[in-house]
Each structure stands twice: as structure tokens, then as C-alpha cells.
Protein backbone atom coordinates (compact mmCIF):
# COMPACT_ATOMS: atom_id res chain seq x y z
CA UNK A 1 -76.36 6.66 24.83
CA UNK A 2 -74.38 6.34 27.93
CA UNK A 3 -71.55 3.30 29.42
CA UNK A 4 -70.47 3.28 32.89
CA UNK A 5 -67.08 1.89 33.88
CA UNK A 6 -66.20 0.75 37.10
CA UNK A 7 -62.45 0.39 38.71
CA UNK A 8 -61.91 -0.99 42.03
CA UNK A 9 -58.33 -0.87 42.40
CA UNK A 10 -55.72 -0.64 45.59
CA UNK A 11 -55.43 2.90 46.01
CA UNK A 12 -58.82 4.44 44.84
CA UNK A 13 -62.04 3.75 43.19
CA UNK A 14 -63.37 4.92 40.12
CA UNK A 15 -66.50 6.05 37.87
CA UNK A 16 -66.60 6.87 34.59
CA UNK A 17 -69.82 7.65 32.79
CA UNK A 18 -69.14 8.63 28.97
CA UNK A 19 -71.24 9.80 26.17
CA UNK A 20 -70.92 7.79 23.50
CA UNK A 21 -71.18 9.59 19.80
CA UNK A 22 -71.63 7.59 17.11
CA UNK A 23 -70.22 9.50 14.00
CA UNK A 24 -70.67 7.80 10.62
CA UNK A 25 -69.43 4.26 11.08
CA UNK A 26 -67.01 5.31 13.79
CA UNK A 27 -67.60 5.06 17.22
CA UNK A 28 -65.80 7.27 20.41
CA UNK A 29 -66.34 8.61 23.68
CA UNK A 30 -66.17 11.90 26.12
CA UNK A 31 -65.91 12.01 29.49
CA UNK A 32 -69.44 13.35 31.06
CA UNK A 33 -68.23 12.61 34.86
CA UNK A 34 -65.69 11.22 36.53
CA UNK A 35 -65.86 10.30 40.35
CA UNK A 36 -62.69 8.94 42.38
CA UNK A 37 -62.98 7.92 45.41
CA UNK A 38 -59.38 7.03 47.76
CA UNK A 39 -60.33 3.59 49.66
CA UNK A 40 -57.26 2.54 49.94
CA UNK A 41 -58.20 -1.45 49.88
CA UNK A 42 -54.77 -2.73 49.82
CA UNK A 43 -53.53 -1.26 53.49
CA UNK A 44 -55.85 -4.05 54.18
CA UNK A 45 -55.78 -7.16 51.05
CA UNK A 46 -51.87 -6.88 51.22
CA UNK A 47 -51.27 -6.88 54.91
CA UNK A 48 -54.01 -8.40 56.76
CA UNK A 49 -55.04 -10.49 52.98
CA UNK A 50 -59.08 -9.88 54.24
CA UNK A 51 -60.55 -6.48 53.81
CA UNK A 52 -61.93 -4.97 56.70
CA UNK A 53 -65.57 -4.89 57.87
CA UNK A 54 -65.33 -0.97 58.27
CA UNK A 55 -63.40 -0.74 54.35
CA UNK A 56 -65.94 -3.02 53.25
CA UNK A 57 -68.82 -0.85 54.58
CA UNK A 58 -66.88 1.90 52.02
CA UNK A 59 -66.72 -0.20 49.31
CA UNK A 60 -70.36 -0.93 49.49
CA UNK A 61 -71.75 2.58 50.32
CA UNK A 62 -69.69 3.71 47.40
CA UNK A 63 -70.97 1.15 45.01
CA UNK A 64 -74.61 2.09 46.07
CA UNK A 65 -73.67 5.65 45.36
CA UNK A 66 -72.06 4.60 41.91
CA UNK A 67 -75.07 2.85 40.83
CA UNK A 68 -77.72 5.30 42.05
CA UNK A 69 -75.51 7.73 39.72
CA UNK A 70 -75.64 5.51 37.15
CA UNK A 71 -79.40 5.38 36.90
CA UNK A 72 -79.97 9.34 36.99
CA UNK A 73 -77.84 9.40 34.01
CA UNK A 74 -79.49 6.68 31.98
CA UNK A 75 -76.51 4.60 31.77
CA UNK A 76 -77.26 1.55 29.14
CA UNK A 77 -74.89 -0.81 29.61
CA UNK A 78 -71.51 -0.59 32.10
CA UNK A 79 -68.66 -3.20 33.25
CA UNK A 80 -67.31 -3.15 36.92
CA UNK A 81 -63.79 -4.46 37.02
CA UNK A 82 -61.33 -4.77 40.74
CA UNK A 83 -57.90 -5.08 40.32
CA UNK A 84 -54.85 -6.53 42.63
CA UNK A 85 -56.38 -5.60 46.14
CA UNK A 86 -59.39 -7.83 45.95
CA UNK A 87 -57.62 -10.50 44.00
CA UNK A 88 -55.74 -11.49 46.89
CA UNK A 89 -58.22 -10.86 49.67
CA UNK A 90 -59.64 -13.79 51.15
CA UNK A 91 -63.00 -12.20 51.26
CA UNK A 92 -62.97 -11.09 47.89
CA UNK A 93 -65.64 -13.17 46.69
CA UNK A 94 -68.52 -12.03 49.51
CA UNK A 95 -68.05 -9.27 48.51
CA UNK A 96 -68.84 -9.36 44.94
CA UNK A 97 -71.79 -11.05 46.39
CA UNK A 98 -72.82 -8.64 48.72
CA UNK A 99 -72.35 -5.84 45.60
CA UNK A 100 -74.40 -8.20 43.67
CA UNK A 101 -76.99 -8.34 46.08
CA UNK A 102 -76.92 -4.27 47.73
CA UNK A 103 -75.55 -2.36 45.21
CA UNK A 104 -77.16 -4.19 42.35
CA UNK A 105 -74.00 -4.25 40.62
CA UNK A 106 -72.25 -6.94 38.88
CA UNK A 107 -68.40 -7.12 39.38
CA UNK A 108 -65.89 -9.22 37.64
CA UNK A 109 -62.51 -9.65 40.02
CA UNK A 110 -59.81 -9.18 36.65
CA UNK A 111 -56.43 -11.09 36.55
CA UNK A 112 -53.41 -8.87 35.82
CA UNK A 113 -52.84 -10.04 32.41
CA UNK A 114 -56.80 -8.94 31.52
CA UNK A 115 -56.35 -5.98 33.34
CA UNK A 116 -53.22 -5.38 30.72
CA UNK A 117 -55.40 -5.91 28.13
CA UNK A 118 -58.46 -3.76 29.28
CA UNK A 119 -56.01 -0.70 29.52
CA UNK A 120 -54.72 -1.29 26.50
CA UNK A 121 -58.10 -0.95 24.53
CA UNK A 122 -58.20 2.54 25.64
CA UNK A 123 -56.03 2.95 21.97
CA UNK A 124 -53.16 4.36 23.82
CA UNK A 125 -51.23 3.81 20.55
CA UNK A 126 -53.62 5.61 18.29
CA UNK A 127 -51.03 8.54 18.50
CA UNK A 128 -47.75 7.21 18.17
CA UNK A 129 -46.07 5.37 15.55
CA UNK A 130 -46.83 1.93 15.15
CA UNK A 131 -43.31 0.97 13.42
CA UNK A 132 -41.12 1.58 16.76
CA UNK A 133 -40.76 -0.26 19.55
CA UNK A 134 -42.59 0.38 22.81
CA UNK A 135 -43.17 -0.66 26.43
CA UNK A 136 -46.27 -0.49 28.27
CA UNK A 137 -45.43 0.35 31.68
CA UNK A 138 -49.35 0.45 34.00
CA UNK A 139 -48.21 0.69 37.49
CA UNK A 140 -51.14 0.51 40.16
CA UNK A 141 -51.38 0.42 44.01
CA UNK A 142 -50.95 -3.32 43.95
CA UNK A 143 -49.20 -4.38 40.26
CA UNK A 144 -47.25 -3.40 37.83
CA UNK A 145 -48.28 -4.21 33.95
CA UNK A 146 -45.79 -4.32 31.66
CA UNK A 147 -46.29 -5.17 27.54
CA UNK A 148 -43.96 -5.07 25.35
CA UNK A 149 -45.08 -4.12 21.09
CA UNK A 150 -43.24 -3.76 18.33
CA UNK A 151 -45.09 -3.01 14.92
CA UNK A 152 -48.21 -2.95 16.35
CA UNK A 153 -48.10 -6.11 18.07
CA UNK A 154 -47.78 -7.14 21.39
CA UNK A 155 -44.44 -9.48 22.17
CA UNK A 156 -45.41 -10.30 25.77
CA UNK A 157 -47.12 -9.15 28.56
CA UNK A 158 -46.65 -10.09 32.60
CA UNK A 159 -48.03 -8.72 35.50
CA UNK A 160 -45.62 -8.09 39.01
CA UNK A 161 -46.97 -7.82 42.10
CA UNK A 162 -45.10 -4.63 42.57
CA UNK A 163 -47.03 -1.71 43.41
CA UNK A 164 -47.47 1.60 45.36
CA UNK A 165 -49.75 1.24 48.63
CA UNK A 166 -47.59 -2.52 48.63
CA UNK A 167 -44.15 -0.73 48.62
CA UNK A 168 -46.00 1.64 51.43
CA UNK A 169 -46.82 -1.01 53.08
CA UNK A 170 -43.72 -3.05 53.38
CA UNK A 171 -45.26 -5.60 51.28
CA UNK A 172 -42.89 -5.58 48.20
CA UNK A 173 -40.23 -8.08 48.09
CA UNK A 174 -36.73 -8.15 46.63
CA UNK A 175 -37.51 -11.65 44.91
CA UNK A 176 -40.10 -9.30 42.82
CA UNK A 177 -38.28 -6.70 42.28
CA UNK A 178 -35.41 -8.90 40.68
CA UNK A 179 -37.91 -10.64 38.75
CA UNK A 180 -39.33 -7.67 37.21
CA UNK A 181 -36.02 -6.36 36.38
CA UNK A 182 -34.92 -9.84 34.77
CA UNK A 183 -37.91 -9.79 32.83
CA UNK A 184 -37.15 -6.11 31.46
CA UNK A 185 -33.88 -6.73 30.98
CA UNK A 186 -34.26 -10.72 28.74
CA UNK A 187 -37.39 -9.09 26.69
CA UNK A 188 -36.10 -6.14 25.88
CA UNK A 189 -32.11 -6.03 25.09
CA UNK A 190 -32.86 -7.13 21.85
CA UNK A 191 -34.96 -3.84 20.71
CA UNK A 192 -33.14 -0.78 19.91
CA UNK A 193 -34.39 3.08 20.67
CA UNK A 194 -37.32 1.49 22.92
CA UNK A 195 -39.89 4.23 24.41
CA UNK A 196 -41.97 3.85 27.21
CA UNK A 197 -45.51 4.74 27.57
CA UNK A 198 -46.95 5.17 30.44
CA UNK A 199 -50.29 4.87 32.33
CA UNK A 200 -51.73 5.24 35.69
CA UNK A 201 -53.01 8.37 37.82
CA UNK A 202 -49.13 8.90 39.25
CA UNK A 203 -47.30 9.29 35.88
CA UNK A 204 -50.43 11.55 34.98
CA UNK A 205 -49.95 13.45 37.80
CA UNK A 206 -45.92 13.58 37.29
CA UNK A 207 -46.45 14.86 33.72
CA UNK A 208 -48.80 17.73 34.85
CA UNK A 209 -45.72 18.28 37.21
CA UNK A 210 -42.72 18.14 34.26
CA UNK A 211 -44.94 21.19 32.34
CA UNK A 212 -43.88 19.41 28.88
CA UNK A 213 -46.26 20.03 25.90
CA UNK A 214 -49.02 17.76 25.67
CA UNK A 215 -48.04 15.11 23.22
CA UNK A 216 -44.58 15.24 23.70
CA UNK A 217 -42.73 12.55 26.14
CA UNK A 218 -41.27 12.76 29.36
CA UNK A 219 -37.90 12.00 29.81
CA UNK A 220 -35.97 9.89 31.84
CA UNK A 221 -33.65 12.74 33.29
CA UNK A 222 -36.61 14.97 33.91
CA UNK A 223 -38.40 12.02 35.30
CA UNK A 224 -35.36 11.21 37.84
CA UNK A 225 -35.18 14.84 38.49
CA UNK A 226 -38.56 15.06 39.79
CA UNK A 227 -38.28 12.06 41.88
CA UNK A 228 -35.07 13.96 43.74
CA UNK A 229 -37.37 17.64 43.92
CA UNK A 230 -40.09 15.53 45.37
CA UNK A 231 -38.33 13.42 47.77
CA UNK A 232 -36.45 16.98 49.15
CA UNK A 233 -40.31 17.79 50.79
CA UNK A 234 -41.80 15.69 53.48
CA UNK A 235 -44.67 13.96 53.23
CA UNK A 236 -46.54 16.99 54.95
CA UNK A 237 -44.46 19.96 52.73
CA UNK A 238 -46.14 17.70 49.23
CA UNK A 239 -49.25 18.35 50.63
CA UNK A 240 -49.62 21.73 52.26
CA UNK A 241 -46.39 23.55 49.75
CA UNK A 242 -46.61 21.58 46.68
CA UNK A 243 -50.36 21.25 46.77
CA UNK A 244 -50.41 17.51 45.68
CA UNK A 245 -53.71 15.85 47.70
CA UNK A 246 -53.49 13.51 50.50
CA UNK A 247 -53.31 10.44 48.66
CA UNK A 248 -51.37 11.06 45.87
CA UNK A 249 -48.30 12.68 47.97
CA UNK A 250 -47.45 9.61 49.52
CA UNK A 251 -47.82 7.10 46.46
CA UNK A 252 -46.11 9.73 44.02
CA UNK A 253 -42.88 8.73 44.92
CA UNK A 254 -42.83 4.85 45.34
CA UNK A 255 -44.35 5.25 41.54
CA UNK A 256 -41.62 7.49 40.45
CA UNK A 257 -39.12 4.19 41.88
CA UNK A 258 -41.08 1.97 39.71
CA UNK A 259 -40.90 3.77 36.57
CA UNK A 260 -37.68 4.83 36.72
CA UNK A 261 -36.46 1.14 37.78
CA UNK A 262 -38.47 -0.22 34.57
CA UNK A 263 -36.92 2.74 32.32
CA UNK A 264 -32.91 2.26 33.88
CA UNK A 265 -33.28 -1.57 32.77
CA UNK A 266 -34.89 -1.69 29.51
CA UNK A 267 -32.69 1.56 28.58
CA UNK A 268 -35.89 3.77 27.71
CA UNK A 269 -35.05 7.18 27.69
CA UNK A 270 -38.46 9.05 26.70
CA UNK A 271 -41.56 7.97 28.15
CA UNK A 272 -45.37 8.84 26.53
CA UNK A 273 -48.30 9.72 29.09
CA UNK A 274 -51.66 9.82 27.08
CA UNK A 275 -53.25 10.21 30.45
CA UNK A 276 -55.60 7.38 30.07
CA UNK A 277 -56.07 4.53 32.52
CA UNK A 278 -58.23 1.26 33.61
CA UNK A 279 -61.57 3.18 33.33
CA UNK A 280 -61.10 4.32 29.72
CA UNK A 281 -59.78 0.88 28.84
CA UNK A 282 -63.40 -0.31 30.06
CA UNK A 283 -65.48 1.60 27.88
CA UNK A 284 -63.80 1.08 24.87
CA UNK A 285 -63.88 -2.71 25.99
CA UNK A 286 -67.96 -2.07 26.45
CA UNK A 287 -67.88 0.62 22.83
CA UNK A 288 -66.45 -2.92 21.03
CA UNK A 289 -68.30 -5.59 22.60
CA UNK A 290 -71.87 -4.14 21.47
CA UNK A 291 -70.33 -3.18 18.07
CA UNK A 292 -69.93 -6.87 17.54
């Protein structure tokens, strides 16, 4: 048996297809394939608020391609989720229609407190310890997600409108910022020895990057520290000397700002990568809703 999970976010879009094993009474996951493709729909949702006939044409030829994929594996059942960029287009709608109607593929524009949520079911806490405090820190092309847990449980959770292709853009403001630092700040002072965990294909990529042991956290000075050794190359030296692709050179660095503004205010100074994202979130979301 095979799920499919879709992820339309700012910067890129993604497929998952994963074999699901079913192991007495338990039920997981692997990866078979993995497909991202760099769209970039926010350059156009956060500055222009529409996305563009010729990004739209993408957006459909790759959801044609994603579903045509889908069938030569045998997929039985998938969700297809989009994130901040086509929440705030004006279009966004016709073109879950046209998807509907070309692609043959039904897609559910998510709010950032579901989108929280849906990352969250990938059981990024299934290897830490449930008694200590933690934040969630999910920072996207277009958001930010931040949860809060302690024991288990999840205090709160509130989605900014702070992300990378925005701050690239010039579309961040300083009314955000402040808010999301407020919020960090009132929610958190009251939790001692608070770690962060992380998610999101920049803090992935930043860990590969930091060459600490898988399992063990990254930490706020090494964090900061690769920030500074990054920002030292241009945007042309990260791609052709440190070997970083196109569209993660350029992103890498407003993420590292976000994460390290998050960490500085709610005074976390390790931070976990389990190097799982949106896509896993959706099928363990799928793995749960036909085990019910």
C-alpha cells in the first residue's frame, strides 16, 4: 500500500510517495520517492497578491506530472495541502479549480494553525523527552509556525506571516516581527531550560552544514556562527564554492535570521532538527485517518 502527500508551499513544491508497512498493530512509513520542485509562488502571492499566468502554467504542469506519478506507483489514497503563498493570492481558488479539473487532483488551501498541526503529526517528539519543555519553531517561505509543549501537550500555537521568499521580497514588516517576538517572549518566560526543535528544508540543510551527530541538537552559538560563515560568501560564492543549490543559497540566510531571532527571545540555547517537514506531517495525517 502506497499514500501520496502533496505540499504546495512559497518556495518549492513537493511529492512524497511512501510505503506504508503495517507491522503487527503498528503502523509507519518509508520514503519510496521524493520530488521537489522550486516554484517559487510567493515572488508572486506576496508582491503582486495574484499568481502569475506563466507560474500558474508551473503549478499545473507540475501537478499533472505529480499525479501521472502517482498512478504508476499505485498510490491508494493521498492529501494535497498549499500553504501561505496561495492563501493570500487572489486567484487562489481557480486554481484549485483548474487542479481539480486538469490535474485531477483535489487540493485543500490549509490555514497556518492546520498547517502547525499537520507538521506536527509527523511525531517529531517521538525521540525526545516528553517531560521538558519545547518550542516548535516551522519556518516556511511565507510563515513562521511556532507551538509551544510542555509534558506532551501543546500550550499554544500561532502562525506569523514571517517568512523567507517574504523577507526576500521586502514583504516582511517590523509590526510582525515585533509581534512574533512579543509572543515568544509573554509565552515563554515562564518555562525554564526551553529547547527548540526545528523543522523546515533550511534548518535541515543548516544541520547537514553544523556536521553534529545525528540526534544530537544544534546550538545556538553554532547556529549564529554559521549565519556569520554564510553571510561572509555572496550569493554567487554559496552557490558555485559552498555548493548549496540555487534556491536554497538565497533563502538560507533570511531562515538562519528567523531562527536565531525566535531562539535570542525565548532564551533557547539547543535546537533539535529531526529533518522532517509538511510532507511527512501529511502521511501520517492520511496513516491515522484510515486507521480510524
Amino acid at each position: 500500500m502506497r499514500y501520496a502527500a502533496i505540499d504546495i508551499g512559497s518556495n518549492a513544491v513537493r511529492l512524497l510517495i511512501a510505503d506504508i508497512i503495517e507491522n503487527t498493530g503498528s503502523v509507519s512509513f518509508k520514503k519510496n520517492t521524493l520530488i521537489r520542485v522550486p516554484l517559487r509562488l510567493g515572488d508572486d502571492a506576496f508582491i503582486q497578491k495574484h499568481i502569475s499566468d506563466k507560474k500558474a502554467a508551473e503549478l499545473l504542469k507540475a501537478m499533472q506530472a505529480f499525479r501521472n506519478l502517482m498512478d504508476v506507483y499505485k498510490v491508494t489514497d493521498y492529501l494535497a495541502y498549499a500553504t501561505s503563498a496561495m492563501r493570500e493570492a487572489d486567484n487562489g481558488d481557480e486554481l484549485v479549480k483548474s487542479i481539480k479539473e486538469q490535474a485531477n487532483l483535489d487540493l485543500e488551501i490549509v490555514h497556518g494553525s492546520k498547517e502547525a498541526s499537520v507538521i506536527y503529526a509527523s511525531h517529531i517528539d517521538q525521540n525526545i523527552d516528553k517531560s521538558k519543555n519545547y518550542l516548535y519553531i516551522d519556518v516556511g517561505g511565507g510563515s513562521t509556525e511556532l507551538s509551544l509543549f510542555s509534558a506532551g501537550e501543546m500550550i499554544v500555537s500561532r502562525s506569523f506571516n514571517i517568512g523567507t521568499i517574504r523577507i526576500l521580497d521586502n514583504q516582511d514588516t517590523e509590526e510582525t516581527w515585533n509581534d512574533m517576538r512579543d509572543f515568544v517572549r509573554d509565552n515563554t518566560r515562564n518555562f525554564k531550560q526551553l529547547s527548540g526543535i526545528g523543522t523546515g528544508g533550511n534548518i535541515n540543510k543548516l544541520f547537514r552544514l553544523s556536521e553534529e551527530k545525528e540526534g544530537l541538537p544544534l546550538s545556538f552559538a553554532k547556529l549564529r556562527q554559521l549565519y556569520t560563515y554564510l553571510s561572509s560568501f555572496s550569493l554567487k560564492d554559496r552557490i558555485n564554492v559552498l555548493g548549496l543549490n540555487q534556491d536554497r543559497a538565497d533563502v538560507i540566510i533570511p531562515a538562519c535570521e528567523i531562527y536565531l531571532t525566535v531562539m535570542k527571545n525565548a532564551n533557547i540555547k539547543n535546537i533539535y532538527v529531526p529533518r522532517v517537514g509538511m510532507v511527512d506531517g501529511i502521511i501520517q495525517t492520511l496513516i491515522e485517518k484510515n486507521l480510524q
